[in-house]
PDB file of N, CA and C in Angstrom:
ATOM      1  N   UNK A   1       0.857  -1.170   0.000  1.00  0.00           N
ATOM      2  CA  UNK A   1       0.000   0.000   0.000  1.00  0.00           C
ATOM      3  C   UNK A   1       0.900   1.230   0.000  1.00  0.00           C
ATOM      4  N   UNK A   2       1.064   2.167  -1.003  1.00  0.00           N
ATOM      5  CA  UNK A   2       1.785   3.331  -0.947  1.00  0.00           C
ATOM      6  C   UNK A   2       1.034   4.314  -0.537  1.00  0.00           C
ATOM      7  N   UNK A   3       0.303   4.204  -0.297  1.00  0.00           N
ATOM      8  CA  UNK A   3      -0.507   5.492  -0.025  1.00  0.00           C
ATOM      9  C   UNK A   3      -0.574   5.658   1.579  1.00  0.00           C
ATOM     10  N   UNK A   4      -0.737   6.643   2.614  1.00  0.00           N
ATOM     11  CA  UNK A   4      -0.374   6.647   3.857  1.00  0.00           C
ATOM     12  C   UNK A   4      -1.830   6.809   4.299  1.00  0.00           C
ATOM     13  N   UNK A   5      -2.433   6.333   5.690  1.00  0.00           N
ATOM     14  CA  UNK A   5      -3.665   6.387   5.876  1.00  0.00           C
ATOM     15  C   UNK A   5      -3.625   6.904   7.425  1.00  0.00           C
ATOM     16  N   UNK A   6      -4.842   7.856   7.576  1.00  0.00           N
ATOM     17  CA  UNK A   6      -4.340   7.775   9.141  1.00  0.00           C
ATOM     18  C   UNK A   6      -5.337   7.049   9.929  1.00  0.00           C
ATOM     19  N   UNK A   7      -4.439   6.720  11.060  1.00  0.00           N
ATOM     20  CA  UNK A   7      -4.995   5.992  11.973  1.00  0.00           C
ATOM     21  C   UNK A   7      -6.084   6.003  12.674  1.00  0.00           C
ATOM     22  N   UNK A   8      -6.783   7.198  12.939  1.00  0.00           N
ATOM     23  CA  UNK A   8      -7.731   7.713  13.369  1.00  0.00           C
ATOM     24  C   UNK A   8      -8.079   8.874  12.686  1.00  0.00           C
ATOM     25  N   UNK A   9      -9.395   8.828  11.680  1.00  0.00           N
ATOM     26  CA  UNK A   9     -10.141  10.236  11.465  1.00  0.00           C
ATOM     27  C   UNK A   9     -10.730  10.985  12.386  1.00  0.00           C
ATOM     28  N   UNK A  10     -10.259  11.526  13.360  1.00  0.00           N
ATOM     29  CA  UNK A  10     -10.757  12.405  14.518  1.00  0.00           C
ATOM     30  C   UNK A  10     -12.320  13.365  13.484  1.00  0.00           C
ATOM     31  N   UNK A  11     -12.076  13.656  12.892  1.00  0.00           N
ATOM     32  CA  UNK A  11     -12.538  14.639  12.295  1.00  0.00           C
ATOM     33  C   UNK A  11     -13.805  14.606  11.539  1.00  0.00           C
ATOM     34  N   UNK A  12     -13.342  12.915  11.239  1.00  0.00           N
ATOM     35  CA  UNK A  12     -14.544  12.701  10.068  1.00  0.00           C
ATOM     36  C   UNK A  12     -15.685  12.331  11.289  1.00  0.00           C
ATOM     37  N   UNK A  13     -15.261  10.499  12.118  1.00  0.00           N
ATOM     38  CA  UNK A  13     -15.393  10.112  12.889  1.00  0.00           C
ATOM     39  C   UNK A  13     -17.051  10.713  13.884  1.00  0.00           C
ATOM     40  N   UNK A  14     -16.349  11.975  14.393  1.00  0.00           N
ATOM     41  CA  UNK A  14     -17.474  12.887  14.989  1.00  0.00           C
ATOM     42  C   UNK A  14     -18.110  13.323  14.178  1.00  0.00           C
ATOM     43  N   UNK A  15     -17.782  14.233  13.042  1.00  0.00           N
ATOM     44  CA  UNK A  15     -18.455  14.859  12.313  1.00  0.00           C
ATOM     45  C   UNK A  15     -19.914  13.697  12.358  1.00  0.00           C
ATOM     46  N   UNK A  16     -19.744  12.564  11.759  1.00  0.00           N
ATOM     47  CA  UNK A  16     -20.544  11.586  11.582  1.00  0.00           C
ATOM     48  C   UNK A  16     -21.731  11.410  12.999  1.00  0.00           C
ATOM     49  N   UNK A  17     -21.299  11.663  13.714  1.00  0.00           N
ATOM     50  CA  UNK A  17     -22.214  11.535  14.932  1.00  0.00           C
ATOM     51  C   UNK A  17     -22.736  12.486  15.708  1.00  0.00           C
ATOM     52  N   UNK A  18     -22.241  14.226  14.895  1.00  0.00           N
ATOM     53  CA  UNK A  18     -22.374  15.709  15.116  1.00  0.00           C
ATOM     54  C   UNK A  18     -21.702  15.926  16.543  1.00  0.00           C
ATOM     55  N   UNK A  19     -20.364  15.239  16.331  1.00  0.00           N
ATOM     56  CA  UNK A  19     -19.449  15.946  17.869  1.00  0.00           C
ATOM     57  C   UNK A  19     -20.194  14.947  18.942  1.00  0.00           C
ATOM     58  N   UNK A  20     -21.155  13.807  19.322  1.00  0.00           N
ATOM     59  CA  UNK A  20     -21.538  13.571  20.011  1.00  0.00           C
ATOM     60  C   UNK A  20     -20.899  12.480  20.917  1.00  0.00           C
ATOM     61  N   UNK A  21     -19.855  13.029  21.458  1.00  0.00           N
ATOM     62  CA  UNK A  21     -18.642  11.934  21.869  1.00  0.00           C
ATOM     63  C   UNK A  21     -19.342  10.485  22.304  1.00  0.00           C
ATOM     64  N   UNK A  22     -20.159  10.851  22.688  1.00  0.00           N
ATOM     65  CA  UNK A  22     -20.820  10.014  23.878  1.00  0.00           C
ATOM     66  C   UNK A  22     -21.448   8.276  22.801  1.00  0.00           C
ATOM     67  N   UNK A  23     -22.188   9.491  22.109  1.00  0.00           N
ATOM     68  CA  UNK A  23     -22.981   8.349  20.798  1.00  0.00           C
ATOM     69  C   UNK A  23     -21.625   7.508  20.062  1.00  0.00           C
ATOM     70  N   UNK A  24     -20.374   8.666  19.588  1.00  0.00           N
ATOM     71  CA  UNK A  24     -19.041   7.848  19.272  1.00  0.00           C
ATOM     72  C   UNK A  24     -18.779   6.709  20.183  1.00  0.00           C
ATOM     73  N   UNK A  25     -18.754   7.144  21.365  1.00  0.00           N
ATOM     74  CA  UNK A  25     -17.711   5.348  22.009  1.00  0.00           C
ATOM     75  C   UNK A  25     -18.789   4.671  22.684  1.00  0.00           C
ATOM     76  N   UNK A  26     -20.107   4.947  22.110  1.00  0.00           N
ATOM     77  CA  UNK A  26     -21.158   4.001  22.366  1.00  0.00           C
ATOM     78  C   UNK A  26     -20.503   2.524  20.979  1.00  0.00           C
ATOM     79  N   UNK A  27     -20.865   3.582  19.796  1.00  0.00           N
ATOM     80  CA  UNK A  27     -20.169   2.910  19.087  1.00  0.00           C
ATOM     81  C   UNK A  27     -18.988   1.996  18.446  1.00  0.00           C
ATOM     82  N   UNK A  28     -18.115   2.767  19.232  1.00  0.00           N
ATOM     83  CA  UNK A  28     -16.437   2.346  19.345  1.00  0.00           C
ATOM     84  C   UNK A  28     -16.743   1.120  20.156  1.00  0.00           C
ATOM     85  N   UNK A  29     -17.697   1.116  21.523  1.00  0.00           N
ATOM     86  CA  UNK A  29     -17.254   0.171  21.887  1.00  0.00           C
ATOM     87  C   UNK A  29     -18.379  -1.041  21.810  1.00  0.00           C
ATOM     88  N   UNK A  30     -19.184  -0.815  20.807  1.00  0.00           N
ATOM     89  CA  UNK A  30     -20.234  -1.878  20.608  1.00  0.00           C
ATOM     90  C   UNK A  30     -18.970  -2.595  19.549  1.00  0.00           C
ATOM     91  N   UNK A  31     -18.420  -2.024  17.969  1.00  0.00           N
ATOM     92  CA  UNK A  31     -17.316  -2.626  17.233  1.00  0.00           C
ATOM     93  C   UNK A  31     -16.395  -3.136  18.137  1.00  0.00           C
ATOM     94  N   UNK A  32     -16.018  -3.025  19.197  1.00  0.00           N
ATOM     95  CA  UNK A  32     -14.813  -3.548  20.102  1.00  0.00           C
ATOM     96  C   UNK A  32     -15.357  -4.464  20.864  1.00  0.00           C
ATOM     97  N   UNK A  33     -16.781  -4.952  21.261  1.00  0.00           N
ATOM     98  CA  UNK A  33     -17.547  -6.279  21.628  1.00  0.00           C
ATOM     99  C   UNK A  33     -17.463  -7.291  20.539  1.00  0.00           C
ATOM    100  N   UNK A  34     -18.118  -7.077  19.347  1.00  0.00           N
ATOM    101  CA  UNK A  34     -17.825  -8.199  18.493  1.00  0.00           C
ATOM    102  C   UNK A  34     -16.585  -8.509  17.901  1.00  0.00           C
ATOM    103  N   UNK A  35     -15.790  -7.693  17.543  1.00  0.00           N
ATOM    104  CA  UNK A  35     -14.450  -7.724  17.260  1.00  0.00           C
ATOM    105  C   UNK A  35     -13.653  -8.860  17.384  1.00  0.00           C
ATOM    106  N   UNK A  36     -13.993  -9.819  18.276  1.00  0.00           N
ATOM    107  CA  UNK A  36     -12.927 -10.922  18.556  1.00  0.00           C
ATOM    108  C   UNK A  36     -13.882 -11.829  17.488  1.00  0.00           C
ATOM    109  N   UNK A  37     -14.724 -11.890  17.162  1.00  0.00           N
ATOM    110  CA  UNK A  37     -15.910 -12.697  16.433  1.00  0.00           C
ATOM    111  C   UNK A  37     -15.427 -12.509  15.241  1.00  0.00           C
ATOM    112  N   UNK A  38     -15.270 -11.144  14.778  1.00  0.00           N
ATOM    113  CA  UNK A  38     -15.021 -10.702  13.482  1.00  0.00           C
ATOM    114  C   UNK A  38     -13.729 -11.146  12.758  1.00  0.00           C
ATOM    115  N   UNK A  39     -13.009 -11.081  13.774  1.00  0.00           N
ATOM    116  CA  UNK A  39     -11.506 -11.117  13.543  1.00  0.00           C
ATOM    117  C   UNK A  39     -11.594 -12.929  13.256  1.00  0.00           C
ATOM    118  N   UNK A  40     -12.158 -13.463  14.407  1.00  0.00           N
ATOM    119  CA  UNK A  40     -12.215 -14.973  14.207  1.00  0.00           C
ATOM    120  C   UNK A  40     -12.423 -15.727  12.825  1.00  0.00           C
ATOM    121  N   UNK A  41     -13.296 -14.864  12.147  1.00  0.00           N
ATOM    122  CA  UNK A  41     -14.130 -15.248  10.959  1.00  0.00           C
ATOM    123  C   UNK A  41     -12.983 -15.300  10.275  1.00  0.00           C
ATOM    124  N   UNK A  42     -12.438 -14.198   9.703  1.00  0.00           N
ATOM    125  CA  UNK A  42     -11.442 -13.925   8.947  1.00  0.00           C
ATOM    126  C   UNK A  42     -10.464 -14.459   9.178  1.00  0.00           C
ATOM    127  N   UNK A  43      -9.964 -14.953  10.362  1.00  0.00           N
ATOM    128  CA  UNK A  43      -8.720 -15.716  10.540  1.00  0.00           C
ATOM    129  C   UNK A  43      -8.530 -16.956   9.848  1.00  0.00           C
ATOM    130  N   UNK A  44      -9.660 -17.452   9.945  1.00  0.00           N
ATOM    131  CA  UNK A  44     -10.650 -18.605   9.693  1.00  0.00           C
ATOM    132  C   UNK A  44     -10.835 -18.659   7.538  1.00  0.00           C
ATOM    133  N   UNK A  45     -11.419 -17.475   7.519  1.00  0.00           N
ATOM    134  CA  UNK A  45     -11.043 -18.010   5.932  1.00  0.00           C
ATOM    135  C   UNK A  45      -9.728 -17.432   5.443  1.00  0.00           C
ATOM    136  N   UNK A  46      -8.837 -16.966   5.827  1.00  0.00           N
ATOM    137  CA  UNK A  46      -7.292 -16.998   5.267  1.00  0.00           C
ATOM    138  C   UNK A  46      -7.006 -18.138   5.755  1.00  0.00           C
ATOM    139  N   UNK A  47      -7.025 -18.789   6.385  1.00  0.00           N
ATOM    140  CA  UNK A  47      -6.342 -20.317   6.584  1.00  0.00           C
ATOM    141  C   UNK A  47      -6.818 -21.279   5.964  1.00  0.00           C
ATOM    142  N   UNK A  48      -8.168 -21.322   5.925  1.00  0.00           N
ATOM    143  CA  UNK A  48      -8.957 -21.999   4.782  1.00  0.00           C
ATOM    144  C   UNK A  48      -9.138 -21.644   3.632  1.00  0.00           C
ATOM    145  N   UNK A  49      -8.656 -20.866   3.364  1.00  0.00           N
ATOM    146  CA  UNK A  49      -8.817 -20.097   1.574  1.00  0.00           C
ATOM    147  C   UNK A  49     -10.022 -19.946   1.384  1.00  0.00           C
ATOM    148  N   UNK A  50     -10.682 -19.828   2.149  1.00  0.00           N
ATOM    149  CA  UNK A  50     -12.097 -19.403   1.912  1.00  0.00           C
ATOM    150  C   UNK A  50     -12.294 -18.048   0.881  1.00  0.00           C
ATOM    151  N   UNK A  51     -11.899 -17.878  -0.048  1.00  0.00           N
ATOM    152  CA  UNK A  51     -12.336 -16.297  -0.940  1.00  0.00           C
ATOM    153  C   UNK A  51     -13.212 -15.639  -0.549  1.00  0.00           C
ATOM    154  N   UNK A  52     -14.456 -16.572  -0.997  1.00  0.00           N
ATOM    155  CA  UNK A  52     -15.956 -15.667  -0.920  1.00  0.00           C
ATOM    156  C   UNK A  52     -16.241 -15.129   0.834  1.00  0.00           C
ATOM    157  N   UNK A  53     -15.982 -15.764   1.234  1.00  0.00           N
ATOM    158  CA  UNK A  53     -16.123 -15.711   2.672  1.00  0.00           C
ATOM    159  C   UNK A  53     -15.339 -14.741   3.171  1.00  0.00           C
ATOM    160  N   UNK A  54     -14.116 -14.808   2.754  1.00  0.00           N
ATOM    161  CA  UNK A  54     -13.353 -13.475   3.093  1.00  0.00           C
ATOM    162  C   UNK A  54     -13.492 -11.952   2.302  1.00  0.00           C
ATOM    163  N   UNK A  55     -14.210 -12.235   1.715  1.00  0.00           N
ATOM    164  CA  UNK A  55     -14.619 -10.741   0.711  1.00  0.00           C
ATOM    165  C   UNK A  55     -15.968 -10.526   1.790  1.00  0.00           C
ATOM    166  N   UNK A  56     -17.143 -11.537   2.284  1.00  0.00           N
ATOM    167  CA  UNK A  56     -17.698 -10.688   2.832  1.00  0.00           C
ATOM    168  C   UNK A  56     -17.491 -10.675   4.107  1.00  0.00           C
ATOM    169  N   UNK A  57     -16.695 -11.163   4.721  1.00  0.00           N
ATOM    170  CA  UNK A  57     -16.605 -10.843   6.554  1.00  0.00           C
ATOM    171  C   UNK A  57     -15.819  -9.836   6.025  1.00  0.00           C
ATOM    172  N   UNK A  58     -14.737  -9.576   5.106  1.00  0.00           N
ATOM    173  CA  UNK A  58     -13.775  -7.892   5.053  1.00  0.00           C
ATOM    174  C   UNK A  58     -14.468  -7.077   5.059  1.00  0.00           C
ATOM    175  N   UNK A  59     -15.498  -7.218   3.996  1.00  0.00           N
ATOM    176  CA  UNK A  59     -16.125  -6.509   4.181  1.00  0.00           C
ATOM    177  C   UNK A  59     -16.864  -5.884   4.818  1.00  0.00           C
ATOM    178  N   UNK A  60     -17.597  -6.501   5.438  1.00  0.00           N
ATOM    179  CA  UNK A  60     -18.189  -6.328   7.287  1.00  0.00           C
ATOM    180  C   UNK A  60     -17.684  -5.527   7.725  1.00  0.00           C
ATOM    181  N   UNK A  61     -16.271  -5.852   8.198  1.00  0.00           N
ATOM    182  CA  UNK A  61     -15.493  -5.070   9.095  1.00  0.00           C
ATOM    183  C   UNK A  61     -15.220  -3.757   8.315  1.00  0.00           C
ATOM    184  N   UNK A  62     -15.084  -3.895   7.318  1.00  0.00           N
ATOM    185  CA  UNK A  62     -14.692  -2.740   6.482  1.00  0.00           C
ATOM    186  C   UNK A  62     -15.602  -1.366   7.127  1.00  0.00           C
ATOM    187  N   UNK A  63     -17.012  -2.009   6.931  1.00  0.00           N
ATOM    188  CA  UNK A  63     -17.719  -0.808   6.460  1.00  0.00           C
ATOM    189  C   UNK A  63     -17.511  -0.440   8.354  1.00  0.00           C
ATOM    190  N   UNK A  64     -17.665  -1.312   9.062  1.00  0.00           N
ATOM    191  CA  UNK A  64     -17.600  -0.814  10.751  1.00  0.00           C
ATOM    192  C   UNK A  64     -16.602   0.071  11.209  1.00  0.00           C
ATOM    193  N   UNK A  65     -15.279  -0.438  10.356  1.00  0.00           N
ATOM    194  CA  UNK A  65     -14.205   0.775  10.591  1.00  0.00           C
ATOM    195  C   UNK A  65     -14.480   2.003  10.148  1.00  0.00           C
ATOM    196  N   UNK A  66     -14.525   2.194   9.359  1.00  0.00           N
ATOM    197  CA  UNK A  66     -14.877   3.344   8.160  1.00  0.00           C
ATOM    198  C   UNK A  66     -16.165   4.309   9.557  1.00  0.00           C
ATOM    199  N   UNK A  67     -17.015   3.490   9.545  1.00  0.00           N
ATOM    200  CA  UNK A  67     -18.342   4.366  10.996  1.00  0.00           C
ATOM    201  C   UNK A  67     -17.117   4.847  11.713  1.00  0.00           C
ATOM    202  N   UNK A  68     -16.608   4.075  12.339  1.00  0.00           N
ATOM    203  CA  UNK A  68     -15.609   4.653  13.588  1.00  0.00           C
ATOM    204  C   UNK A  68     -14.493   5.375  13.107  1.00  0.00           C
ATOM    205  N   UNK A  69     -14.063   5.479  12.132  1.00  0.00           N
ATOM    206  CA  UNK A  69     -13.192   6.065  11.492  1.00  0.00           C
ATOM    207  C   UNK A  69     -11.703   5.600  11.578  1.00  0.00           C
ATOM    208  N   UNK A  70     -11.234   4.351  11.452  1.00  0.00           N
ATOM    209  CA  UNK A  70     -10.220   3.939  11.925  1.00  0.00           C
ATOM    210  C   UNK A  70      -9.903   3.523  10.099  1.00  0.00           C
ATOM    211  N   UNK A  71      -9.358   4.495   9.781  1.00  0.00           N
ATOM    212  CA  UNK A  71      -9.087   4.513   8.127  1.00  0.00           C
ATOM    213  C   UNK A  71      -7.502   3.773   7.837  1.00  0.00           C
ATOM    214  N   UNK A  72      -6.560   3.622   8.213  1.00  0.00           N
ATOM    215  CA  UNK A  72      -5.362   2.685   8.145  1.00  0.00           C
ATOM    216  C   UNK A  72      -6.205   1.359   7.698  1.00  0.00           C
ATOM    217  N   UNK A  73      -6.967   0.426   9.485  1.00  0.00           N
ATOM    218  CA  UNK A  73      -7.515  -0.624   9.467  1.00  0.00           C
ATOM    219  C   UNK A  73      -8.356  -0.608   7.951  1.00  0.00           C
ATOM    220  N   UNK A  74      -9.385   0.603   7.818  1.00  0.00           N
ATOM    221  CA  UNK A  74      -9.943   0.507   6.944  1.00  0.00           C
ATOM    222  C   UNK A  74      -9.518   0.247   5.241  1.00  0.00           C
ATOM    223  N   UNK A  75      -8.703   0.748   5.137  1.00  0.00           N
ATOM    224  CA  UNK A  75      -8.001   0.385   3.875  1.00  0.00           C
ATOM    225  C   UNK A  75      -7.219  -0.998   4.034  1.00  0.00           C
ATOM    226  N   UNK A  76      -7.081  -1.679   5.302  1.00  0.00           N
ATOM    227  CA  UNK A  76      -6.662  -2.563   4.614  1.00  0.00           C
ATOM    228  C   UNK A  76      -8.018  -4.132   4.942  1.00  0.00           C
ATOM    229  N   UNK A  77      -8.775  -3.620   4.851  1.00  0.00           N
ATOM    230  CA  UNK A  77      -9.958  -4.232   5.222  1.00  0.00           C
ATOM    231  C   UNK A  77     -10.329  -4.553   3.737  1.00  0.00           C
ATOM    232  N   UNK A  78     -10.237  -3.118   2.989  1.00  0.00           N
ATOM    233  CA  UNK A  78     -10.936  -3.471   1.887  1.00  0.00           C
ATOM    234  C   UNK A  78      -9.810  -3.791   0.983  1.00  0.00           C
ATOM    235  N   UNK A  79      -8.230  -3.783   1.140  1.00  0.00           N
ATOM    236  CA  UNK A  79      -7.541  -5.097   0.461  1.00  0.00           C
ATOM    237  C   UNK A  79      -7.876  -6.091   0.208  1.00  0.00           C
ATOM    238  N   UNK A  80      -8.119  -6.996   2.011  1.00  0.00           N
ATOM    239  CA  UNK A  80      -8.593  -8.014   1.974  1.00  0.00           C
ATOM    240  C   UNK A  80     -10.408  -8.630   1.590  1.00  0.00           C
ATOM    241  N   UNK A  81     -10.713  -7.540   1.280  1.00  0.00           N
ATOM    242  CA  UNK A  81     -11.686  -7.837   0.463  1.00  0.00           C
ATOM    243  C   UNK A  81     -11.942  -7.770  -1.002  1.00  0.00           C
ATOM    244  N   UNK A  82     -11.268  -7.245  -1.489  1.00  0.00           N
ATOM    245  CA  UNK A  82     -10.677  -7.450  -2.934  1.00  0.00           C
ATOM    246  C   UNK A  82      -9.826  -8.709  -3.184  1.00  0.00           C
ATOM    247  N   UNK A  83      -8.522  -8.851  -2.374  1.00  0.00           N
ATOM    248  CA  UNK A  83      -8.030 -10.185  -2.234  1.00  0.00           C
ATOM    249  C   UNK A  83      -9.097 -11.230  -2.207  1.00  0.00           C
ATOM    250  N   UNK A  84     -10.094 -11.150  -1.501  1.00  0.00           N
ATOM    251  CA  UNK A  84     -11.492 -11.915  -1.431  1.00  0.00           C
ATOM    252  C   UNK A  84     -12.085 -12.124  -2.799  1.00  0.00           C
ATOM    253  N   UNK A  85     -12.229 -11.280  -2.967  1.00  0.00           N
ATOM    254  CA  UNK A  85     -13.356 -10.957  -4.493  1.00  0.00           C
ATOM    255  C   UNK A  85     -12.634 -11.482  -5.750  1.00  0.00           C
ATOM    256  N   UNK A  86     -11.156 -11.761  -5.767  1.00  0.00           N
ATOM    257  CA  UNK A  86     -10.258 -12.081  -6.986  1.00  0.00           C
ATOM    258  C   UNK A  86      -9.747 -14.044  -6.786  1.00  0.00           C
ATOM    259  N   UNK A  87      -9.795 -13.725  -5.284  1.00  0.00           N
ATOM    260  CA  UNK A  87      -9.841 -15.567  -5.082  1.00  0.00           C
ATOM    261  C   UNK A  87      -8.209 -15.408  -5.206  1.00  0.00           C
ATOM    262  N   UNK A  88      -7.394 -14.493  -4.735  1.00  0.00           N
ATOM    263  CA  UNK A  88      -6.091 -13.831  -4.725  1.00  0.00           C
ATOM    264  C   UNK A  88      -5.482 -13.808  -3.391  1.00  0.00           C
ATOM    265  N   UNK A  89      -5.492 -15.163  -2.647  1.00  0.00           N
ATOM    266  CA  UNK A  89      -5.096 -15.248  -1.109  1.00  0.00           C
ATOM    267  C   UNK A  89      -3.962 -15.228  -1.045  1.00  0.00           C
ATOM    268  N   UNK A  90      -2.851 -15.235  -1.530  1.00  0.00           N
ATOM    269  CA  UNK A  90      -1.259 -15.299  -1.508  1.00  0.00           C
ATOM    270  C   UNK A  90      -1.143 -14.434  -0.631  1.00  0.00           C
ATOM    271  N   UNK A  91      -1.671 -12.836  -0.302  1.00  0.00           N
ATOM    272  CA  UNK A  91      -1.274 -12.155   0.238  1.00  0.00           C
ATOM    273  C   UNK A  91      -2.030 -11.592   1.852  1.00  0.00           C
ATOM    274  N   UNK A  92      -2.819 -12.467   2.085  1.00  0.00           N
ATOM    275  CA  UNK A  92      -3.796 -12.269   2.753  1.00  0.00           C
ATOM    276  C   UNK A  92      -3.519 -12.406   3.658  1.00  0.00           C
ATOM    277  N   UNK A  93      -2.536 -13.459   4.046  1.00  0.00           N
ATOM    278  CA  UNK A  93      -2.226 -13.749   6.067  1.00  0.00           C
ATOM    279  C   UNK A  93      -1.605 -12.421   6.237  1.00  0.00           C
ATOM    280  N   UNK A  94      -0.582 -11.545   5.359  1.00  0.00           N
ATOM    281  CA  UNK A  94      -0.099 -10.566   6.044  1.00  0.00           C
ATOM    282  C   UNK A  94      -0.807  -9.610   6.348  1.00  0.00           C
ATOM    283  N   UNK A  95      -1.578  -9.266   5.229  1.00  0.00           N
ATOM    284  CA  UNK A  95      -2.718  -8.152   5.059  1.00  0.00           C
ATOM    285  C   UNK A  95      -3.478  -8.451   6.441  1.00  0.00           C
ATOM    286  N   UNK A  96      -4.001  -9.826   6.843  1.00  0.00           N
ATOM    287  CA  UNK A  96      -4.574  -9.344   8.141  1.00  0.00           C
ATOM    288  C   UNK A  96      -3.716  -9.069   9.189  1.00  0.00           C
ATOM    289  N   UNK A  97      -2.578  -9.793   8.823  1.00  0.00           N
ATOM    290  CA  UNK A  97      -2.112  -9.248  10.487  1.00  0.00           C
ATOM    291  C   UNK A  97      -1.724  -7.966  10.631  1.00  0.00           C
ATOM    292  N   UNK A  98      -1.661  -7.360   9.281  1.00  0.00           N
ATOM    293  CA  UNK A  98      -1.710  -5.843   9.094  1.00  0.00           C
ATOM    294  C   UNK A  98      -2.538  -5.025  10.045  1.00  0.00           C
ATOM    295  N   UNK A  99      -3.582  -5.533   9.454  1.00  0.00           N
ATOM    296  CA  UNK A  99      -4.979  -5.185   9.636  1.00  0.00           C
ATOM    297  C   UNK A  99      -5.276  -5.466  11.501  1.00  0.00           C
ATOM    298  N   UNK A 100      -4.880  -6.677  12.092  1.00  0.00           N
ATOM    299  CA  UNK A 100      -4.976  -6.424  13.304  1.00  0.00           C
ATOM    300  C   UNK A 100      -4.092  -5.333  14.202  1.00  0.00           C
ATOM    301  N   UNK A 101      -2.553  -5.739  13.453  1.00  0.00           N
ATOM    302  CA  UNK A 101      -1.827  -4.094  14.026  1.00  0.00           C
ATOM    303  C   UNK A 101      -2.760  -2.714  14.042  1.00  0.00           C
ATOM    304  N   UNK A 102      -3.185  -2.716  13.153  1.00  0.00           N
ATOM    305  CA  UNK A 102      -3.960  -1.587  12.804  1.00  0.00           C
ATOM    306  C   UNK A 102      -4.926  -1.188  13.510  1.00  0.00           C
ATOM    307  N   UNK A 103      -5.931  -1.901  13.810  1.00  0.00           N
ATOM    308  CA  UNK A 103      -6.760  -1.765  14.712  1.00  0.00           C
ATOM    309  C   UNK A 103      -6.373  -1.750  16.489  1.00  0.00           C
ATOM    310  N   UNK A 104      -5.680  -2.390  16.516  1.00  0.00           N
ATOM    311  CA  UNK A 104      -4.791  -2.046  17.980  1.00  0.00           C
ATOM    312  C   UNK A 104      -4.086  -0.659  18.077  1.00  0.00           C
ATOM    313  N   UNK A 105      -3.286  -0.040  17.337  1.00  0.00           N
ATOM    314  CA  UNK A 105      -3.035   1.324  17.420  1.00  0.00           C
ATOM    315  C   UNK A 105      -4.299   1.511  17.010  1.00  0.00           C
ATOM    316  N   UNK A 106      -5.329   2.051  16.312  1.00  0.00           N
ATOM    317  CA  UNK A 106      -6.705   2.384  16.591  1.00  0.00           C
ATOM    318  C   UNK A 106      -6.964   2.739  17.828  1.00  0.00           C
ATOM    319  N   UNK A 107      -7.165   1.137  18.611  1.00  0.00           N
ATOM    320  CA  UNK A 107      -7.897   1.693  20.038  1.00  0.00           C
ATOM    321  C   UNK A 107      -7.450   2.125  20.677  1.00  0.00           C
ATOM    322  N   UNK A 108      -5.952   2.299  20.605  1.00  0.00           N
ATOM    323  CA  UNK A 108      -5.050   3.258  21.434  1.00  0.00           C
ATOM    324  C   UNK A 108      -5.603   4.488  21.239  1.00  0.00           C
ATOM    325  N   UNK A 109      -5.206   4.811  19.744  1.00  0.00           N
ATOM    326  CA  UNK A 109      -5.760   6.197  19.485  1.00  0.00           C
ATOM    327  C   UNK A 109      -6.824   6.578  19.500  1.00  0.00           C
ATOM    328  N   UNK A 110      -7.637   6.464  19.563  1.00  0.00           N
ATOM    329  CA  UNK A 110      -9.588   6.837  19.389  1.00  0.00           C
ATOM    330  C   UNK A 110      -9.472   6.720  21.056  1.00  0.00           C
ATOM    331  N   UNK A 111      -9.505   5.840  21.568  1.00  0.00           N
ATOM    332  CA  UNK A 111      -9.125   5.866  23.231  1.00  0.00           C
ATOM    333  C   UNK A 111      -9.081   6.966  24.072  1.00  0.00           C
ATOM    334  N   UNK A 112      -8.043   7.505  23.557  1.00  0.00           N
ATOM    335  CA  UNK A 112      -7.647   9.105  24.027  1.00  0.00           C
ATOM    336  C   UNK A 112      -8.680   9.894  24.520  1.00  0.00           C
ATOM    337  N   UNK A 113      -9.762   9.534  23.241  1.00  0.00           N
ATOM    338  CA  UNK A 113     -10.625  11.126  22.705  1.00  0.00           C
ATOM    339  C   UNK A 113     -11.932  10.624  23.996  1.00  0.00           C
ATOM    340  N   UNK A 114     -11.925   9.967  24.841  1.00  0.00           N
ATOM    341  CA  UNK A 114     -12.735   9.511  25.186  1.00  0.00           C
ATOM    342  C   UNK A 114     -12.970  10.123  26.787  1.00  0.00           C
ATOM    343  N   UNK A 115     -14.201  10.753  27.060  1.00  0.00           N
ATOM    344  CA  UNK A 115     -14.321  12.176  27.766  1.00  0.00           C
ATOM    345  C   UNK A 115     -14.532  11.365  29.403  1.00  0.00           C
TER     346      UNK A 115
END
């Protein structure tokens, strides 16, 4: 991925919920309940080569990051959902563990903002 993403859209993030911190890490932390589920899935079809399966659990997660604004994770969510969609797994165990780094600095960062 050449392109640089940041880790947290502070900006967009709220905008989306009109500054309403509160409604944000209602949210943040409903995505951070299922999260071990989500992650499971996906672990689950990169080891199994599952394609289709991994285009739509990426996707899943995709669109959940993107709400919370955790745009790094998010871009590489929708790698692995393209990797999904092409049946193109060669690259996929890294891409998630990308993708879990990613979301761990996430909750560090979004963390912070939390009143």
């Amino acid at each position: 991925m050449s392109e640089e993403h940041p880790i947290f859209d502070r900006e967009g993030a709220f905008d989306r919920v009109e500054n309403d911190k509160e409604l944000y890490f209602e949210l943040y932390d409903m995505f951070f309940e299922d999260l071990p589920h989500q992650i499971d899935q996906i672990r689950e079809d990169v080891s199994q080569s599952e394609s289709k399966n991994l285009e739509m659990h990426a996707h899943a997660i995709k669109s959940a990051l993107g709400n919370i604004g955790a745009m790094s994770a998010y871009h590489l969510a929708y790698t692995l959902e393209r990797l999904g969609k092409a049946g193109q797994l060669g690259e996929a165990k890294g891409v998630f563990e990308r993708l879990c780094e990613e979301i761990d600095k996430f909750r560090i960062e979004a963390g912070r903002e939390r009143p």
